[in-house]
PDB file of N, CA and C in Angstrom:
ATOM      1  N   UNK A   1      74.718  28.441  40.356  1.00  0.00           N
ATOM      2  CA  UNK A   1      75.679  28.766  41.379  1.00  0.00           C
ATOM      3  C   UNK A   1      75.975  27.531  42.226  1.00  0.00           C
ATOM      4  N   UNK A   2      77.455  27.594  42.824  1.00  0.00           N
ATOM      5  CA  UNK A   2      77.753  26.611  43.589  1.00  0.00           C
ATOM      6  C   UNK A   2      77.766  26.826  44.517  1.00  0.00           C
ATOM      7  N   UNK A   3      78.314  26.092  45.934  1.00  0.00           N
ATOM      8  CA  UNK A   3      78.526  27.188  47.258  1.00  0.00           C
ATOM      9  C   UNK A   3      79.347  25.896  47.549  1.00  0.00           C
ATOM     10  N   UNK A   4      80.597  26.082  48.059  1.00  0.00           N
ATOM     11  CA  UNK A   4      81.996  25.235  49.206  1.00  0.00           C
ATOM     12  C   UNK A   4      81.937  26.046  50.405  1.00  0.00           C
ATOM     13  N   UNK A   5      82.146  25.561  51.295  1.00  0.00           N
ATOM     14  CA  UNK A   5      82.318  26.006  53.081  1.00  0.00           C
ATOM     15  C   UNK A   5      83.854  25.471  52.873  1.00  0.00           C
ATOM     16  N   UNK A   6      84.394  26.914  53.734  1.00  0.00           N
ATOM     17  CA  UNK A   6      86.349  26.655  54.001  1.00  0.00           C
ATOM     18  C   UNK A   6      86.212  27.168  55.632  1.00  0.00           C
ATOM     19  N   UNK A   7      86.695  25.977  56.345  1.00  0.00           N
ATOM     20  CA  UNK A   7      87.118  26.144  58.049  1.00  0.00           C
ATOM     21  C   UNK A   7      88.260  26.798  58.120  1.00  0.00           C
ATOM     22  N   UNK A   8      88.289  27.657  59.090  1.00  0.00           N
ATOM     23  CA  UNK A   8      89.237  28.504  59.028  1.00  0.00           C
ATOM     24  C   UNK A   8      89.755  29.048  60.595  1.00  0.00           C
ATOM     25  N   UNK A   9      90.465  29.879  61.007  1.00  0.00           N
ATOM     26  CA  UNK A   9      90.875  30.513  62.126  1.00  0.00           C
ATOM     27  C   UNK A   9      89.714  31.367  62.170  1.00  0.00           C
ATOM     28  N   UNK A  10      90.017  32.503  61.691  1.00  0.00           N
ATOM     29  CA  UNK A  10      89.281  33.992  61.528  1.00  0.00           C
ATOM     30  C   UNK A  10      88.215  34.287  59.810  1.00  0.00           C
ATOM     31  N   UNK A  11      87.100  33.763  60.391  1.00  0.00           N
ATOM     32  CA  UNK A  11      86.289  34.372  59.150  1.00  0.00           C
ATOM     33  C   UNK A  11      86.537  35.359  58.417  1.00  0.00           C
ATOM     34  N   UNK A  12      86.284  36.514  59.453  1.00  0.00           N
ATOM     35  CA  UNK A  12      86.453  38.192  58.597  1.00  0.00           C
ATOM     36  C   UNK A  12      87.486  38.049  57.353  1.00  0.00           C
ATOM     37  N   UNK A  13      88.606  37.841  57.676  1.00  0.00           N
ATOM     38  CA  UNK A  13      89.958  38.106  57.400  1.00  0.00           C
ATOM     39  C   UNK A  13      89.794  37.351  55.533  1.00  0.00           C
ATOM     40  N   UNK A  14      89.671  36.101  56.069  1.00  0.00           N
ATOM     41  CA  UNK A  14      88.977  34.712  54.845  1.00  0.00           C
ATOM     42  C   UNK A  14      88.349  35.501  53.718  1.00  0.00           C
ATOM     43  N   UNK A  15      87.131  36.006  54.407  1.00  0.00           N
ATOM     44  CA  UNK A  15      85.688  36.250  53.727  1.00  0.00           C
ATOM     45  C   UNK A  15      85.659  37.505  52.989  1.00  0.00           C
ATOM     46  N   UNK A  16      87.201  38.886  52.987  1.00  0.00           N
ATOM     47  CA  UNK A  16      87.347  39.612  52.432  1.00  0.00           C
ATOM     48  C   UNK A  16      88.309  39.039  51.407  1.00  0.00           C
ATOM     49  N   UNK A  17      88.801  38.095  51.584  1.00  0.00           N
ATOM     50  CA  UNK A  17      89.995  37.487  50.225  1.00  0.00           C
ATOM     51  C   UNK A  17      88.840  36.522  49.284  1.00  0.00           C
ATOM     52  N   UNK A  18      88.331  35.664  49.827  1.00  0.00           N
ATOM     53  CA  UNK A  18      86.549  35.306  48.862  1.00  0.00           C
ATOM     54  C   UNK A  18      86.404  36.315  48.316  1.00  0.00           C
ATOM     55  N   UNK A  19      85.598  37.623  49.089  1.00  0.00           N
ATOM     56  CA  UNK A  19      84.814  38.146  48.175  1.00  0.00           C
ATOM     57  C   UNK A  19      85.625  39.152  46.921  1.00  0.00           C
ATOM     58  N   UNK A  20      86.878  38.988  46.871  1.00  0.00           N
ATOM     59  CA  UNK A  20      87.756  39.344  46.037  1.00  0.00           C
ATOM     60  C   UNK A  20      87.878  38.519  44.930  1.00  0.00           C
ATOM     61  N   UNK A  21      87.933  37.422  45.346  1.00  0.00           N
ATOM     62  CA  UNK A  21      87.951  36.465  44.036  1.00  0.00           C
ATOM     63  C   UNK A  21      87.204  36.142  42.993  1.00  0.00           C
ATOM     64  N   UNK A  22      87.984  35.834  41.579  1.00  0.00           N
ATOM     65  CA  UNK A  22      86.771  35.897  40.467  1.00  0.00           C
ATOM     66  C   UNK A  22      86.181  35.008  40.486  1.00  0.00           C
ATOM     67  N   UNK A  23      84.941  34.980  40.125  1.00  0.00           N
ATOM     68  CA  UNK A  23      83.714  34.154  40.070  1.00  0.00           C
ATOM     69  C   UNK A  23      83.284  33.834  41.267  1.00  0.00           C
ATOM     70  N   UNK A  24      83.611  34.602  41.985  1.00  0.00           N
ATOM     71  CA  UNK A  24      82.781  34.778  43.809  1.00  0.00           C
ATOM     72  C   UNK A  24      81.523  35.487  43.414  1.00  0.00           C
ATOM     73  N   UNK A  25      80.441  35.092  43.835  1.00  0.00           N
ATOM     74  CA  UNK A  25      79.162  35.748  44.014  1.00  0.00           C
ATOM     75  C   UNK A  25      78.826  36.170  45.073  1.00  0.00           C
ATOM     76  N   UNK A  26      79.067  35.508  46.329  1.00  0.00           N
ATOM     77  CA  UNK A  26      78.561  35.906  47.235  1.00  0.00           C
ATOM     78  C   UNK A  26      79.738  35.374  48.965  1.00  0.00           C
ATOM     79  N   UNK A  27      79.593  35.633  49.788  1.00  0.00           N
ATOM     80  CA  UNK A  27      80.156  34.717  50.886  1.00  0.00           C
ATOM     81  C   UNK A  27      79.193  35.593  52.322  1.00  0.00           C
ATOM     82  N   UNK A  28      79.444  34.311  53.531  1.00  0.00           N
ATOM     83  CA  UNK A  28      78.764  34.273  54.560  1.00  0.00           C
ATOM     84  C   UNK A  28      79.491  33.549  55.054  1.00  0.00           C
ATOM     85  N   UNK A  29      79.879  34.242  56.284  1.00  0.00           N
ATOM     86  CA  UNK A  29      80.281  33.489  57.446  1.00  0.00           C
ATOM     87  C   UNK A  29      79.624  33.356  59.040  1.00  0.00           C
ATOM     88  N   UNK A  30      80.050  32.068  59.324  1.00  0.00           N
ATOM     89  CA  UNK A  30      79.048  31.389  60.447  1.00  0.00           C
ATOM     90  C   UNK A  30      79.655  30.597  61.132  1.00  0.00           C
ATOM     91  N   UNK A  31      79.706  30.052  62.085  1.00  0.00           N
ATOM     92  CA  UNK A  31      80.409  28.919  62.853  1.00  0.00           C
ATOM     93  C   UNK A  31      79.525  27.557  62.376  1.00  0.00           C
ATOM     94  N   UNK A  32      80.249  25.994  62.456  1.00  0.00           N
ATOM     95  CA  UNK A  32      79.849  24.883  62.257  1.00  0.00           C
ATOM     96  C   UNK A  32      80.549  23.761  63.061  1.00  0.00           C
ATOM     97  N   UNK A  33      79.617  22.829  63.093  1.00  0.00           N
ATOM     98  CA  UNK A  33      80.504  21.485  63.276  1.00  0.00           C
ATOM     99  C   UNK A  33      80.512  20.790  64.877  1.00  0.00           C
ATOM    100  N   UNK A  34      80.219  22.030  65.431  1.00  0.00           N
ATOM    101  CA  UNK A  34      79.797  22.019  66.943  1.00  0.00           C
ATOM    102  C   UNK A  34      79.473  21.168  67.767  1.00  0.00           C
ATOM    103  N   UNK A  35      78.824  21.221  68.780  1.00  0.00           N
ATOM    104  CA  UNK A  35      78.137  20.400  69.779  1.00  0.00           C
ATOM    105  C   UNK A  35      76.863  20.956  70.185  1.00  0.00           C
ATOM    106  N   UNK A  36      77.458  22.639  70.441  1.00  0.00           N
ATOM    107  CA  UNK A  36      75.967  23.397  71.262  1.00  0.00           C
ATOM    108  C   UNK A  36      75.203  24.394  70.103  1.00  0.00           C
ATOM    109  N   UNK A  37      73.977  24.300  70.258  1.00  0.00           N
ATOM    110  CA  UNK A  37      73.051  25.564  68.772  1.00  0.00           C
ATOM    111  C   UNK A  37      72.960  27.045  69.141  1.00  0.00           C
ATOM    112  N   UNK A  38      73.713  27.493  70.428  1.00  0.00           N
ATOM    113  CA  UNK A  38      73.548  28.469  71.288  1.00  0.00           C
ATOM    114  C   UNK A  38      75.247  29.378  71.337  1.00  0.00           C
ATOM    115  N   UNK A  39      75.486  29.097  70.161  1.00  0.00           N
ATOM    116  CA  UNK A  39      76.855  29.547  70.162  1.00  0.00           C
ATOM    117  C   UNK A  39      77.199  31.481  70.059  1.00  0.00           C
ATOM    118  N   UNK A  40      77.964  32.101  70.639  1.00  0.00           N
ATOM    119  CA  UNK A  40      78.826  33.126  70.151  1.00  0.00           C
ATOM    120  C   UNK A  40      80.235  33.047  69.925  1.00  0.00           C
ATOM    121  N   UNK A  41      80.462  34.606  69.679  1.00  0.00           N
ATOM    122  CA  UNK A  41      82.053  34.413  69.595  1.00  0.00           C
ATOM    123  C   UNK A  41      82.798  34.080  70.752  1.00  0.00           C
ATOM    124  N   UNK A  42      82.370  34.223  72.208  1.00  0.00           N
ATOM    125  CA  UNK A  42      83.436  34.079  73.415  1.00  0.00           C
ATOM    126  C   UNK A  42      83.702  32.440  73.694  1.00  0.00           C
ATOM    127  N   UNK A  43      81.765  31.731  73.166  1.00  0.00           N
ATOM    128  CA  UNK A  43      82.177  30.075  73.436  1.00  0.00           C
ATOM    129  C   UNK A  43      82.904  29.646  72.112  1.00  0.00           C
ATOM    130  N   UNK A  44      82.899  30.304  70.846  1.00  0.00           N
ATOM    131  CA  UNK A  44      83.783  29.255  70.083  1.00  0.00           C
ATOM    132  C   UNK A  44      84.985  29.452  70.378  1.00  0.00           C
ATOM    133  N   UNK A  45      85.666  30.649  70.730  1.00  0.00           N
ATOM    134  CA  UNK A  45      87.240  31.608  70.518  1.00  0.00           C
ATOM    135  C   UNK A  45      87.976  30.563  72.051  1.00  0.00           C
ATOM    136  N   UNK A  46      86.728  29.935  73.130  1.00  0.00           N
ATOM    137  CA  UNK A  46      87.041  29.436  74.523  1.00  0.00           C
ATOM    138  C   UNK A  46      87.224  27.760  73.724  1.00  0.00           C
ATOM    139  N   UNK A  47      86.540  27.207  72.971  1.00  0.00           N
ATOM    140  CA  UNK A  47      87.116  25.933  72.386  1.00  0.00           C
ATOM    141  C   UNK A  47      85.874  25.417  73.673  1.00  0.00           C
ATOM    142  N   UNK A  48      84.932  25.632  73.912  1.00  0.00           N
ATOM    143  CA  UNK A  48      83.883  24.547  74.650  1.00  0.00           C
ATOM    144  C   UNK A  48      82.904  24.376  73.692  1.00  0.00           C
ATOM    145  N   UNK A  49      82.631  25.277  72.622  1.00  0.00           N
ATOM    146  CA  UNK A  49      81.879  24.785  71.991  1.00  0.00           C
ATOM    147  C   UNK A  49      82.068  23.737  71.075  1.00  0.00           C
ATOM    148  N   UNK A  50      83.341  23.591  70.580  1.00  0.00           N
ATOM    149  CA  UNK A  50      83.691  22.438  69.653  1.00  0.00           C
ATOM    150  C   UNK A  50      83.384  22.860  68.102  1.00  0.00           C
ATOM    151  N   UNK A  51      83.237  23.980  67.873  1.00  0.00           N
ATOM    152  CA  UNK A  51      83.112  24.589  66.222  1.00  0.00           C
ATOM    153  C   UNK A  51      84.102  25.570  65.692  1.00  0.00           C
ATOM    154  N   UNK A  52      84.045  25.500  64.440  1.00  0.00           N
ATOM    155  CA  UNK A  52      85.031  25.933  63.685  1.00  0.00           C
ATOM    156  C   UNK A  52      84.330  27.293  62.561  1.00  0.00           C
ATOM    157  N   UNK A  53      84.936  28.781  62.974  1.00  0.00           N
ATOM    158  CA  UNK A  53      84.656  29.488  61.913  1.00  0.00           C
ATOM    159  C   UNK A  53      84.766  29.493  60.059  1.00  0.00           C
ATOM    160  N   UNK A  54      84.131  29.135  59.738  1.00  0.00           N
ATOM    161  CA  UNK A  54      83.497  29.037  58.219  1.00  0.00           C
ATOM    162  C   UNK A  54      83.349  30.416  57.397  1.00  0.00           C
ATOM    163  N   UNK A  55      83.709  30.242  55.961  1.00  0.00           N
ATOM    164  CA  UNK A  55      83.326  31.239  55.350  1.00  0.00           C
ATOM    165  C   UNK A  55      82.423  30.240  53.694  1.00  0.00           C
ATOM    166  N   UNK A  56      81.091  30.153  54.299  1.00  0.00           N
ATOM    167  CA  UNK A  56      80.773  29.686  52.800  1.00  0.00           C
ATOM    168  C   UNK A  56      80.679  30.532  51.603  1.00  0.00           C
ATOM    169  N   UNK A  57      81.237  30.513  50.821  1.00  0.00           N
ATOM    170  CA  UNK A  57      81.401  30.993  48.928  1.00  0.00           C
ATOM    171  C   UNK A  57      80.730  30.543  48.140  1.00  0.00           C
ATOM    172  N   UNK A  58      79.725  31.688  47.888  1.00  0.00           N
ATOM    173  CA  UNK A  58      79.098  31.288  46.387  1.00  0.00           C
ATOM    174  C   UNK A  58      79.740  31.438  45.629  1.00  0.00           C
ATOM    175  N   UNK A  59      79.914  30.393  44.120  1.00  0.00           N
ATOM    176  CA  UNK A  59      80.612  30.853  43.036  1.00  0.00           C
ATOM    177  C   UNK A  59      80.112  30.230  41.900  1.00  0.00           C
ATOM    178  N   UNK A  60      80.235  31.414  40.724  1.00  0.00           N
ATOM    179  CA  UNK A  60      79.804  30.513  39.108  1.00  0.00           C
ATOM    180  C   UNK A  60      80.702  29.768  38.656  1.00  0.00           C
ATOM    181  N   UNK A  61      80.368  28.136  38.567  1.00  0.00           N
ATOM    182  CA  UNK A  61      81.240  27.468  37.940  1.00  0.00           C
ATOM    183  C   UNK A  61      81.780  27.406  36.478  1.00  0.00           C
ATOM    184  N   UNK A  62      80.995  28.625  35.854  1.00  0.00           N
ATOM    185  CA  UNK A  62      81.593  28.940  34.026  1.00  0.00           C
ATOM    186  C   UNK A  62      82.694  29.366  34.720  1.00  0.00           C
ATOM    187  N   UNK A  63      82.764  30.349  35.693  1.00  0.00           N
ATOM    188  CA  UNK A  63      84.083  31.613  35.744  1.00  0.00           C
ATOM    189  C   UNK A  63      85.209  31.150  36.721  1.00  0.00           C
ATOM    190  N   UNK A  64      84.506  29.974  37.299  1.00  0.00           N
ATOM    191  CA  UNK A  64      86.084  29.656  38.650  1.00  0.00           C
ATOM    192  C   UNK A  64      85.535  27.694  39.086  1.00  0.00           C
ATOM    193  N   UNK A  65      86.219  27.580  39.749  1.00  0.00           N
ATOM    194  CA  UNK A  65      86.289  26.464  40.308  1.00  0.00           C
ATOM    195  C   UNK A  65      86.827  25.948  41.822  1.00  0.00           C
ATOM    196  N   UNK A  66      86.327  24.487  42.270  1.00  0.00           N
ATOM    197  CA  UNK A  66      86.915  24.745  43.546  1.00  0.00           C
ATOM    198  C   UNK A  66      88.222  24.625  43.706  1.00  0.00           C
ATOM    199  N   UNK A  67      88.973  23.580  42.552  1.00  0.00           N
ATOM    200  CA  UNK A  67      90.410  23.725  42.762  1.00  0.00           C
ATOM    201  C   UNK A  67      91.111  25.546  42.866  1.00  0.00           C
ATOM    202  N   UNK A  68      90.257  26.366  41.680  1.00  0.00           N
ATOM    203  CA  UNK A  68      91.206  27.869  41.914  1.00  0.00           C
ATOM    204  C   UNK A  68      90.627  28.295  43.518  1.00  0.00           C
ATOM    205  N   UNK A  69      89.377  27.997  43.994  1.00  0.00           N
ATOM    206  CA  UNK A  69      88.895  28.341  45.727  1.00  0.00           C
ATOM    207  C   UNK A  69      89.763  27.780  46.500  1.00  0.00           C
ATOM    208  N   UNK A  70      90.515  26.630  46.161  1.00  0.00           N
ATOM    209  CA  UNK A  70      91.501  26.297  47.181  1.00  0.00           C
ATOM    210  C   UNK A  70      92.899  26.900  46.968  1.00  0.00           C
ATOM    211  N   UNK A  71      92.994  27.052  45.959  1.00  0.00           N
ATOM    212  CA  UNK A  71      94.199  28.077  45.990  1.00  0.00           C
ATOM    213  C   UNK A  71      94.249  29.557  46.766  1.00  0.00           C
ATOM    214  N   UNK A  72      92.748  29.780  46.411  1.00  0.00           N
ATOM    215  CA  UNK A  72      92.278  31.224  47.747  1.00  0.00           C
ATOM    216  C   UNK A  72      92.797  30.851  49.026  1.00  0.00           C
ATOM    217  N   UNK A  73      92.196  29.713  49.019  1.00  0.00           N
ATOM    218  CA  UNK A  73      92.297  29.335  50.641  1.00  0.00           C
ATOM    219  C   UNK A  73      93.411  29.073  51.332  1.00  0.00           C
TER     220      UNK A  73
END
């Protein structure tokens, strides 16, 4: 298995079109990239924390690739 992280606006939204896709195994979303380790949703959505919602994708590289994951994206 592989795993790519895609920055995004809105995880949720992302992370149900991932887990639709073929050769998706798995996805998790999390915030990254930050400044502070103490993050929620009100400091990232306020822009003081300095991070960006993520949806990382597991995927089998027999069945997909990251060029077709960026076409998800």
């Amino acid at each position: 298995m592989v795993k790519a992280t895609f920055g995004m606006g809105c995880f949720w939204a992302a992370q149900d079109v991932f887990d639709r896709a073929p050769g998706v195994t798995a996805t998790e979303v999390g915030y990254a990239n930050g400044q502070r380790d103490d993050v929620d949703e009100a400091t990232v959505f306020s822009g003081a924390a300095g991070h960006a919602e993520v949806v990382v994708v597991t995927f089998d590289p027999e069945q997909t690739d990251y060029a077709a994951l960026l076409e998800v994206f």
